[in-house]
C-alpha atoms as a PDB file:
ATOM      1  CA  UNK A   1      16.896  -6.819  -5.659  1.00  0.00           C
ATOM      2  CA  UNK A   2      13.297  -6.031  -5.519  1.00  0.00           C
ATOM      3  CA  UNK A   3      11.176  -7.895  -8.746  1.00  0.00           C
ATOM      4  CA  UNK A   4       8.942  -4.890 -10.004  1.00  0.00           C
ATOM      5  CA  UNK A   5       5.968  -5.086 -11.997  1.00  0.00           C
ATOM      6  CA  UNK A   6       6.925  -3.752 -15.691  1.00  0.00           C
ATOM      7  CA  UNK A   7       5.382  -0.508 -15.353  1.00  0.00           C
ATOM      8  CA  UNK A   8       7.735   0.277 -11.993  1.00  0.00           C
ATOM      9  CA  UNK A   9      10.293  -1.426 -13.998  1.00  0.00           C
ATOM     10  CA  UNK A  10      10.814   0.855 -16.446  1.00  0.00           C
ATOM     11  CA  UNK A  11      10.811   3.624 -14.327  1.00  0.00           C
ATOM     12  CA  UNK A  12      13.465   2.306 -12.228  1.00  0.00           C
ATOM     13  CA  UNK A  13      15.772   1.877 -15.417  1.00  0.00           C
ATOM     14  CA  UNK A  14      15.375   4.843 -17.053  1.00  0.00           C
ATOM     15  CA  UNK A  15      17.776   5.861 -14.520  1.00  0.00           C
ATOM     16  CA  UNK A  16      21.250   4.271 -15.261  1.00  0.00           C
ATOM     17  CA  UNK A  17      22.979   2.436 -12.674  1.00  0.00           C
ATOM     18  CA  UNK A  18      26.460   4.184 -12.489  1.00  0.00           C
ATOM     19  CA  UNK A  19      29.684   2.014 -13.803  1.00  0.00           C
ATOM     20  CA  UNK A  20      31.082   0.278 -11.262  1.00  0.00           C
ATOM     21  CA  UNK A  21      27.646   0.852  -9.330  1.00  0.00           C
ATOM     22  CA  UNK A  22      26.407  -1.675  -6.553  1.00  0.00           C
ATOM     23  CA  UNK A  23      22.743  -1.022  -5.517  1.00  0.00           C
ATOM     24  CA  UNK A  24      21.971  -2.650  -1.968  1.00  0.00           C
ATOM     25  CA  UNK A  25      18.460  -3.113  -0.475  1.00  0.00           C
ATOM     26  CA  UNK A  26      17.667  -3.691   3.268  1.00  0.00           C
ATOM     27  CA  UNK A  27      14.356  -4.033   4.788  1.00  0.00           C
ATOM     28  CA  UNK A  28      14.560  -2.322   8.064  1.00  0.00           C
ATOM     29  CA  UNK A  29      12.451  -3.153  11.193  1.00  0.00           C
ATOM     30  CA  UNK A  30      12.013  -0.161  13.796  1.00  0.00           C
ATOM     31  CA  UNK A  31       9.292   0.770  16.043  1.00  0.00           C
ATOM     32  CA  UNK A  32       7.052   3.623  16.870  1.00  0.00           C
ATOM     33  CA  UNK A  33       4.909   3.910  20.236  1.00  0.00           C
ATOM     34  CA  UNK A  34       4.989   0.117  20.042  1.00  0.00           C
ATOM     35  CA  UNK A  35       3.947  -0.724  16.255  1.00  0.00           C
ATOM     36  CA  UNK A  36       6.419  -2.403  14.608  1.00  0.00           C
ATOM     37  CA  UNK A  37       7.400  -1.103  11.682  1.00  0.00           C
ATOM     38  CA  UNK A  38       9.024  -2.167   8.517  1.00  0.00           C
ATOM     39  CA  UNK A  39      10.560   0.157   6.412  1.00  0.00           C
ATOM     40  CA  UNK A  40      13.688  -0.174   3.577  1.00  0.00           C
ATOM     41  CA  UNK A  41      16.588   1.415   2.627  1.00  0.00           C
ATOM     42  CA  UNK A  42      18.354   1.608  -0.661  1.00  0.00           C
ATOM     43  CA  UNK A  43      21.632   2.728  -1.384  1.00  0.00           C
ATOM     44  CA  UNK A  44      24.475   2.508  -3.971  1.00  0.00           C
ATOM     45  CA  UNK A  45      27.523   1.025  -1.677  1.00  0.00           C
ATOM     46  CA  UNK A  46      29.849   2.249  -4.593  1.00  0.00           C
ATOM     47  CA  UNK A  47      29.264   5.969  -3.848  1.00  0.00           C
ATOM     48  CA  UNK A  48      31.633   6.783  -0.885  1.00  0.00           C
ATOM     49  CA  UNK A  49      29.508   8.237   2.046  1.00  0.00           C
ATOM     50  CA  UNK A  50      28.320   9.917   3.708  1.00  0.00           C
ATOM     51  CA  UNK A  51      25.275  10.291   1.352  1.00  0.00           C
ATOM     52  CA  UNK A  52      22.682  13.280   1.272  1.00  0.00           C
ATOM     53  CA  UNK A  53      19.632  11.160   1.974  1.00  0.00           C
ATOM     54  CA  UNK A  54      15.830  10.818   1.220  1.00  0.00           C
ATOM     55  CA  UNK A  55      12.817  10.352   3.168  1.00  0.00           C
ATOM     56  CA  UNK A  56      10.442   8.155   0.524  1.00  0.00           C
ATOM     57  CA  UNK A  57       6.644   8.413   2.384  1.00  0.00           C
ATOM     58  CA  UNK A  58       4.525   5.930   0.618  1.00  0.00           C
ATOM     59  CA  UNK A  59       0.831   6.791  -1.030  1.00  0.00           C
ATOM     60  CA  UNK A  60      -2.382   5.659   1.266  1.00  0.00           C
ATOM     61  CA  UNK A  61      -2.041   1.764   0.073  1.00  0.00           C
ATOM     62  CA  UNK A  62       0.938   1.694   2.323  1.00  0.00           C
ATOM     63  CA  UNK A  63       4.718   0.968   1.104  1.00  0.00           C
ATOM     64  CA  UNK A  64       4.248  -1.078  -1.794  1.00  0.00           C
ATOM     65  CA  UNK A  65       5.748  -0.690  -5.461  1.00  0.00           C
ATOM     66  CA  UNK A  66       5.875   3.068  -5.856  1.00  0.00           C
ATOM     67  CA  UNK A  67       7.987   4.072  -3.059  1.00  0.00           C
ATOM     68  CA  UNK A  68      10.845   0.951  -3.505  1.00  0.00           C
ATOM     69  CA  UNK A  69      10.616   1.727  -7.249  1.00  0.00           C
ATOM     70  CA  UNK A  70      11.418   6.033  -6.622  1.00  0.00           C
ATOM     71  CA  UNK A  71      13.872   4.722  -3.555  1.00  0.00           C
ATOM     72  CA  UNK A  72      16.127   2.578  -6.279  1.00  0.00           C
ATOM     73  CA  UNK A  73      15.757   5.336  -8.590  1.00  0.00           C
ATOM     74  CA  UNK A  74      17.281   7.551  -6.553  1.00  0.00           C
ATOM     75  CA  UNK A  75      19.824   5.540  -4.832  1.00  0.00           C
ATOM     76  CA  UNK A  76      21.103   5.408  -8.873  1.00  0.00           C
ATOM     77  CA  UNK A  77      21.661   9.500  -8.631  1.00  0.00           C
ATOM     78  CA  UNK A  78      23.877   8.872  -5.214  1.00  0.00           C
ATOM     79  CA  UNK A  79      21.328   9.377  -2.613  1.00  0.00           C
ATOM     80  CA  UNK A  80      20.551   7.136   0.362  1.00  0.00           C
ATOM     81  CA  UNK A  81      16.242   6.345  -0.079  1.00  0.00           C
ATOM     82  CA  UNK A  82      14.954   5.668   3.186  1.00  0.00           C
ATOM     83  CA  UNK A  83      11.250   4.204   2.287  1.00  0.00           C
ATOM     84  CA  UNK A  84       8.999   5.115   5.441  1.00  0.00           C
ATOM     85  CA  UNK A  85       6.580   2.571   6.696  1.00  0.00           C
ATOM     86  CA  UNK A  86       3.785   4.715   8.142  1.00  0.00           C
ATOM     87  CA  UNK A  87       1.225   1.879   9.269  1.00  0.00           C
ATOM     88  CA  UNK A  88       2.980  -0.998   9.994  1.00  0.00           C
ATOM     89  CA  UNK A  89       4.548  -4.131   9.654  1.00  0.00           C
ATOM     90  CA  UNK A  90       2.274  -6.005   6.710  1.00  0.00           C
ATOM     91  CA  UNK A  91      -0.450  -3.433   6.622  1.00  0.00           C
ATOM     92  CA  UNK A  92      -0.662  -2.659   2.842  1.00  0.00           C
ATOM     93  CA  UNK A  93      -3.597  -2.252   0.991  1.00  0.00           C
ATOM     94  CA  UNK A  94      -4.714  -2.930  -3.019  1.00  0.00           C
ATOM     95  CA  UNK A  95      -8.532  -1.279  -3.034  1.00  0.00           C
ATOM     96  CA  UNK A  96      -9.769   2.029  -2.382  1.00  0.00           C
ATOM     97  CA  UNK A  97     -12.101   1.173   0.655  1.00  0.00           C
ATOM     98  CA  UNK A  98      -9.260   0.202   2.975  1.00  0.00           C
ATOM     99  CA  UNK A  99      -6.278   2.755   2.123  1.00  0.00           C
ATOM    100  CA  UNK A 100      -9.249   5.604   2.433  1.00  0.00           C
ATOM    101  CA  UNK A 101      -9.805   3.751   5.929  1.00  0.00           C
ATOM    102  CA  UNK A 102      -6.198   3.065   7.127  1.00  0.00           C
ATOM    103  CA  UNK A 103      -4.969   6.894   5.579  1.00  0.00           C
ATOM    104  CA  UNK A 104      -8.519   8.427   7.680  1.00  0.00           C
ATOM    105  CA  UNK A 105      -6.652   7.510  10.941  1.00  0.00           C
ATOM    106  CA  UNK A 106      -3.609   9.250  10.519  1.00  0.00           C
ATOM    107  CA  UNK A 107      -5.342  12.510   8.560  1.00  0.00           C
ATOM    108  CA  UNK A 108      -7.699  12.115  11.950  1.00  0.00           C
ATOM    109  CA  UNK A 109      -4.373  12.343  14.217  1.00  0.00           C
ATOM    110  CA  UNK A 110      -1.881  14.602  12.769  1.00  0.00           C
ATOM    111  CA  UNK A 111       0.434  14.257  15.458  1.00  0.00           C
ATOM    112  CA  UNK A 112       0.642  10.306  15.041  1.00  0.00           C
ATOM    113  CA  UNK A 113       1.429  10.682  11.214  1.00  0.00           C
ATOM    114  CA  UNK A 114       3.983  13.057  12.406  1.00  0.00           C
ATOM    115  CA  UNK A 115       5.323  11.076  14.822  1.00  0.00           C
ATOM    116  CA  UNK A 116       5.727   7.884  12.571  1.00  0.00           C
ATOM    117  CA  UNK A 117       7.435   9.850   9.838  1.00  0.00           C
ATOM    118  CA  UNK A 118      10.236  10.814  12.930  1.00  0.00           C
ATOM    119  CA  UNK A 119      10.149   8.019  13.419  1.00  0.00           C
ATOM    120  CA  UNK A 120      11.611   7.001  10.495  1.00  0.00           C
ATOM    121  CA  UNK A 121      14.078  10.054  10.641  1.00  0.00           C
ATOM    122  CA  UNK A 122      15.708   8.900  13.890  1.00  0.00           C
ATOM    123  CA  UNK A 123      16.279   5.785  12.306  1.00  0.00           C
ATOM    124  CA  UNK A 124      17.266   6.952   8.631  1.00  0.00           C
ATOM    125  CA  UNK A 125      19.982   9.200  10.920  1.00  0.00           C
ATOM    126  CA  UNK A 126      21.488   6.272  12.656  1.00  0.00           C
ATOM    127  CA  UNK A 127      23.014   4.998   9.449  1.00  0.00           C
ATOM    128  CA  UNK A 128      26.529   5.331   8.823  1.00  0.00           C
ATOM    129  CA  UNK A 129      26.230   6.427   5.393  1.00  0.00           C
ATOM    130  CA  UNK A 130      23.864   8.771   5.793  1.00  0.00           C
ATOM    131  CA  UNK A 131      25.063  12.799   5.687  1.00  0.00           C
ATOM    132  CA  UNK A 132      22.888  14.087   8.917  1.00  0.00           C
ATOM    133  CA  UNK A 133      23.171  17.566   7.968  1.00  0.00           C
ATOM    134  CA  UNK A 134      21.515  16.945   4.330  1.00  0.00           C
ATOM    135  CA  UNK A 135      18.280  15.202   4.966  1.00  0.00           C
ATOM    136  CA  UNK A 136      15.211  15.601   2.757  1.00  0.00           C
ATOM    137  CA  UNK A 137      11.435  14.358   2.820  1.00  0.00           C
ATOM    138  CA  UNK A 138       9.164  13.292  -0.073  1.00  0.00           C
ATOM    139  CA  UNK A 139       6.285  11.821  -0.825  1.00  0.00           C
ATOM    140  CA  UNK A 140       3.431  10.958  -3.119  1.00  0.00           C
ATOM    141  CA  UNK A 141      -0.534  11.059  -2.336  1.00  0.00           C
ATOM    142  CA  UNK A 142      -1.170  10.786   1.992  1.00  0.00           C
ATOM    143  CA  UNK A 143       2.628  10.410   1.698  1.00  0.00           C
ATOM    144  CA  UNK A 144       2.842  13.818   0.199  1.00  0.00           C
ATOM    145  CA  UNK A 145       0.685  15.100   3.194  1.00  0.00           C
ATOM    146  CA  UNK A 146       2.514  13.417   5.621  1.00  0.00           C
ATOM    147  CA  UNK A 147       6.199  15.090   4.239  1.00  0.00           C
ATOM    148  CA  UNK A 148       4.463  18.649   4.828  1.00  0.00           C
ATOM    149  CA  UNK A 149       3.038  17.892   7.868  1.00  0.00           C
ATOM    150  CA  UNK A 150       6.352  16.596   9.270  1.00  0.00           C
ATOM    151  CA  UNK A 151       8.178  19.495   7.877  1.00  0.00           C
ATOM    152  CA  UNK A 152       6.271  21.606  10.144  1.00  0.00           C
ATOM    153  CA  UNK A 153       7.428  19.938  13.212  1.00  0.00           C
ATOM    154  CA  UNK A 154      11.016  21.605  12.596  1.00  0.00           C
ATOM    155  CA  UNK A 155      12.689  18.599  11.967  1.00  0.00           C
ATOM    156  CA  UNK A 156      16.113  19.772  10.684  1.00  0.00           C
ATOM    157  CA  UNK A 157      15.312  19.133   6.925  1.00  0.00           C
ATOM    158  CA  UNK A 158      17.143  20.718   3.674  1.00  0.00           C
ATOM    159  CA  UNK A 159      13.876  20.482   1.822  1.00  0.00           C
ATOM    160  CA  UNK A 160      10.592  18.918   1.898  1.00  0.00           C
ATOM    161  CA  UNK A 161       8.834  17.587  -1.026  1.00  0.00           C
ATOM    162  CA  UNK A 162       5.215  16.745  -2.063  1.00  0.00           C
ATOM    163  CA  UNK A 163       3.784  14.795  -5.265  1.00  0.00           C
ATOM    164  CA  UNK A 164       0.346  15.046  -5.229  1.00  0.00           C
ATOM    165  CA  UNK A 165      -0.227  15.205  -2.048  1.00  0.00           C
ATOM    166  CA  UNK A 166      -3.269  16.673  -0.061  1.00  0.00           C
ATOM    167  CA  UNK A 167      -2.426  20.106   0.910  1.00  0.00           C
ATOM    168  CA  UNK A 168      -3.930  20.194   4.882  1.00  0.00           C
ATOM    169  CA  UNK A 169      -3.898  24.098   6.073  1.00  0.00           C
ATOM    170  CA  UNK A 170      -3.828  24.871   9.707  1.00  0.00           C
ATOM    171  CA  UNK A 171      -5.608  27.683  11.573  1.00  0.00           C
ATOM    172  CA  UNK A 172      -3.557  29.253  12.839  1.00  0.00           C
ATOM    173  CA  UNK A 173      -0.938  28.991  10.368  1.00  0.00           C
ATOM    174  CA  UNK A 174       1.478  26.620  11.122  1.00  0.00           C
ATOM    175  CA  UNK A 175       4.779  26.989   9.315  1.00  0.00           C
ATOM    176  CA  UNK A 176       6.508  29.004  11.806  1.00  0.00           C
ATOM    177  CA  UNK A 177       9.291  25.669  12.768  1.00  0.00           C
ATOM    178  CA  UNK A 178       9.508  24.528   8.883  1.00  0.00           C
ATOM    179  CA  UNK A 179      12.942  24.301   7.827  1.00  0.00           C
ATOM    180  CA  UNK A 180      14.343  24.725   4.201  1.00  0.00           C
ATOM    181  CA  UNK A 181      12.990  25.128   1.038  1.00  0.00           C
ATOM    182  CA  UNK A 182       9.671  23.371  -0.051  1.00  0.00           C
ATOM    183  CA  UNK A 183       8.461  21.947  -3.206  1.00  0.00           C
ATOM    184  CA  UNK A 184       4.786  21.425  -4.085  1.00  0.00           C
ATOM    185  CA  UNK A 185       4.047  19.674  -7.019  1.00  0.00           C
ATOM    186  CA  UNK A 186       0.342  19.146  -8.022  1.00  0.00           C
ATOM    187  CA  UNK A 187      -2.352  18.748 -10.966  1.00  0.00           C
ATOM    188  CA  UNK A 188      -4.141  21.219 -12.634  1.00  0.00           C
ATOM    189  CA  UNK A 189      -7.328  18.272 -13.282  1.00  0.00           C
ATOM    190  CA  UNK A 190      -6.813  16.860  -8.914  1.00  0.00           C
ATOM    191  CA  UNK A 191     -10.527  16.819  -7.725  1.00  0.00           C
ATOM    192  CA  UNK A 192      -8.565  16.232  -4.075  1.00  0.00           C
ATOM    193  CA  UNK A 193      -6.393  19.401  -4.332  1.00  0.00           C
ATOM    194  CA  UNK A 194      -8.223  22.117  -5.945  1.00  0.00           C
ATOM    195  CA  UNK A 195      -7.511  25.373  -7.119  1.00  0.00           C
ATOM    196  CA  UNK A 196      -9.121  26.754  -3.501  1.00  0.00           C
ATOM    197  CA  UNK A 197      -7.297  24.533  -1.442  1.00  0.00           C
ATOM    198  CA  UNK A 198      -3.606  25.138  -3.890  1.00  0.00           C
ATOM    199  CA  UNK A 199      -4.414  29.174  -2.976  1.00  0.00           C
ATOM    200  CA  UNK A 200      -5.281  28.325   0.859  1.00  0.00           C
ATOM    201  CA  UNK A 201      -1.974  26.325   1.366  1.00  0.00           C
ATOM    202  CA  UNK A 202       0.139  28.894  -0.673  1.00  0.00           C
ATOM    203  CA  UNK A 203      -1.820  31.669   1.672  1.00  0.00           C
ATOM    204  CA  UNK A 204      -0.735  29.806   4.683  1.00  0.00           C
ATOM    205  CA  UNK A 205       2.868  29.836   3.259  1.00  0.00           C
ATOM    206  CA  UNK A 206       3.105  33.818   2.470  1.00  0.00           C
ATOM    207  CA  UNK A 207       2.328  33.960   6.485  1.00  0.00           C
ATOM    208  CA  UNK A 208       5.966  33.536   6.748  1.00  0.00           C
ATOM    209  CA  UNK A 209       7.864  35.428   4.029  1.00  0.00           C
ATOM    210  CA  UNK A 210      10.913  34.619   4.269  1.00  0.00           C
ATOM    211  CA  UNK A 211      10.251  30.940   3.726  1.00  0.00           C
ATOM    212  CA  UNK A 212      11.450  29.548   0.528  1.00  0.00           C
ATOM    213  CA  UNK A 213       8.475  27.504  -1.204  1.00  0.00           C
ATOM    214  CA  UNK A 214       7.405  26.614  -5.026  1.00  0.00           C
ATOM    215  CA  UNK A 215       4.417  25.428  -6.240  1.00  0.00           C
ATOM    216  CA  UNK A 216       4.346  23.879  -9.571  1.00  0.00           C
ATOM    217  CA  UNK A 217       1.006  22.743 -11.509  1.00  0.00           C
ATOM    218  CA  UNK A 218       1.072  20.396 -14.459  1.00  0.00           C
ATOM    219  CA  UNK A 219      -2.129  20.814 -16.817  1.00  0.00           C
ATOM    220  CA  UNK A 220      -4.332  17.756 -17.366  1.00  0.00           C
ATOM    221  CA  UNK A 221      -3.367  15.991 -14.335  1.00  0.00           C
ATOM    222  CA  UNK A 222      -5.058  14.362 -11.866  1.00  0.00           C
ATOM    223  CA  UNK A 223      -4.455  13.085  -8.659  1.00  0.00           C
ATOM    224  CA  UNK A 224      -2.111  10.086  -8.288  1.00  0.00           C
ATOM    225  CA  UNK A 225      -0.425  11.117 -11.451  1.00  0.00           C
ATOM    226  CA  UNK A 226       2.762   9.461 -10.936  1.00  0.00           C
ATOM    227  CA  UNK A 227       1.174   6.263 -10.160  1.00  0.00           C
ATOM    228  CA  UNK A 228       0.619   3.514 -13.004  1.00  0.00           C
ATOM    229  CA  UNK A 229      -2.770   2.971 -13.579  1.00  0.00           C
ATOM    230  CA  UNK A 230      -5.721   5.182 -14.919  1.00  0.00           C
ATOM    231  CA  UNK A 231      -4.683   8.342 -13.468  1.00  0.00           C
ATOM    232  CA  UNK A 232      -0.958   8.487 -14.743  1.00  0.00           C
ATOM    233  CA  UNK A 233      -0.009  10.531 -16.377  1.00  0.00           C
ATOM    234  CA  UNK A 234       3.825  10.056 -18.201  1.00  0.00           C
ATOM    235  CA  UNK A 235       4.432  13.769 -18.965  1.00  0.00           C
ATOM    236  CA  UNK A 236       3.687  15.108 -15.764  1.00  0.00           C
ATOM    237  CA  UNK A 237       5.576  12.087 -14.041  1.00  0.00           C
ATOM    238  CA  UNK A 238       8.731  13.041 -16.446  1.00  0.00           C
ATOM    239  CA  UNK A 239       8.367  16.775 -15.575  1.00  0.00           C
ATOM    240  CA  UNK A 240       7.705  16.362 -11.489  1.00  0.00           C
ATOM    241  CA  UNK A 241      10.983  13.892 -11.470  1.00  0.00           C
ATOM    242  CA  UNK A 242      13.187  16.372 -13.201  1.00  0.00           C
ATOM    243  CA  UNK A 243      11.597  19.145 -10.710  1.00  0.00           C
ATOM    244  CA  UNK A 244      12.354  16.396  -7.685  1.00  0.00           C
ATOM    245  CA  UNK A 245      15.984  15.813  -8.913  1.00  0.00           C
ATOM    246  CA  UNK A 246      16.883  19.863  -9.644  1.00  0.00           C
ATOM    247  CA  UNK A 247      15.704  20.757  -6.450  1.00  0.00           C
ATOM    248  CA  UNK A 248      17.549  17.759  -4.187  1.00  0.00           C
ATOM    249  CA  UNK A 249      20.646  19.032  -6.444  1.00  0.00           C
ATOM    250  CA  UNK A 250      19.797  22.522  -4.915  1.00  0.00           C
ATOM    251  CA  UNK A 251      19.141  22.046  -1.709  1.00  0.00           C
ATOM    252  CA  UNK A 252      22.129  18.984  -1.239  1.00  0.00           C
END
């Protein structure tokens, strides 16, 4: 099992392993337009399958911590956590100058960081124990981004989820292919996602009414709340997970 940090730590166990639970981690190497990838899967083996599963789309240091850490949490509640690797084999990053750098290519060339996240999907789908017809996508920061942005490719997705995540409009609008339900979860203190740009993405949305979407604000937060570290923020963390985990009960 993966050795977290304390802060990750805790989070992970303040959700209870079942009785009789077995949690099993893989690291996963797959490929996209011929950069290897490495991504990991987590999974409770006791659970009898097949499992509604979870796209996990790291933050813009690349899959570190944060997205093992929600993947184990949420292999405890029964789901199979696919963590997506969207730059590659060993490219993580621990300072602001290169994850702006490495996450600038991809919000440069939307259909690459579209194409990585399928690429991750075809390979999430190839596991036995994964339900194919109950697939969801989250993710937290440029991973939050990159869950829209592959939700409007049409992928066949029960529900799409975003955690701070830069909200990228399109002109035109965009959302036409987006299957399921959507769930936007923001701060009200984000300097990234401002009040403008929470109105322009729900204005984008109401393009196509009959699309089911909710965006939910928490006050005093800031961007990268659910991270450890200056910006996080524990109330807003413990509100966005119990959003997370009544929607995937929804939508599953």
């Amino acid at each position: 099992m993966t050795d977290f940090s304390p802060e990750y730590q805790r989070l992970v166990d303040a959700v209870v392993v079942p009785d009789g639970g077995r949690i099993v981690e893989t690291v996963v190497a797959y490929a996209h337009d011929g950069q290897a990838l490495e991504g990991f899967s987590v999974h409770d083996e006791a659970v009898g399958g097949p499992k509604p599963a979870v796209l996990v789309v790291h933050d813009w240091t690349g899959l570190r911590e944060n997205p093992k850490a929600r993947a184990n949490m949420l292999a405890r509640l029964g789901y199979f956590a696919f963590c997506v690797d969207v730059y590659g084999t060993g490219r993580r990053f621990d300072n602001h100058e290169d994850s702006a750098a490495e996450a600038g290519k991809y919000y440069g060339d939307l259909e690459l960081l579209r194409g990585r996240v399928r690429a991750a999907y075809d390979e999430l789908v190839r596991h036995p124990a994964v339900d194919k017809e109950r697939i969801a996508v989250m993710g937290y920061c440029f991973g939050g981004s990159a869950a829209l942005e592959f939700a409007r490719t049409g992928a066949p997705l029960k529900g799409t989820v975003s955690f701070h995540g830069r909200l990228v409009t399109h002109e035109p609008a965009d959302v036409a292919d987006i299957t399921g339900s959507l769930l936007v979860l923001t701060g009200g203190a984000d300097p990234v996602v401002p009040d403008s740009a929470v109105a322009a993405f729900q204005d984008e949305l109401r393009t196509r009414p009959e699309l089911d979407w909710q965006v939910t604000t928490y006050a005093g937060a800031e961007h990268g709340y659910t991270l450890p570290g200056e910006a996080y923020d524990e109330t807003a963390d413990r509100r966005s997970w119990l959003a997370l985990t009544n929607f995937l009960a929804e939508i599953f």
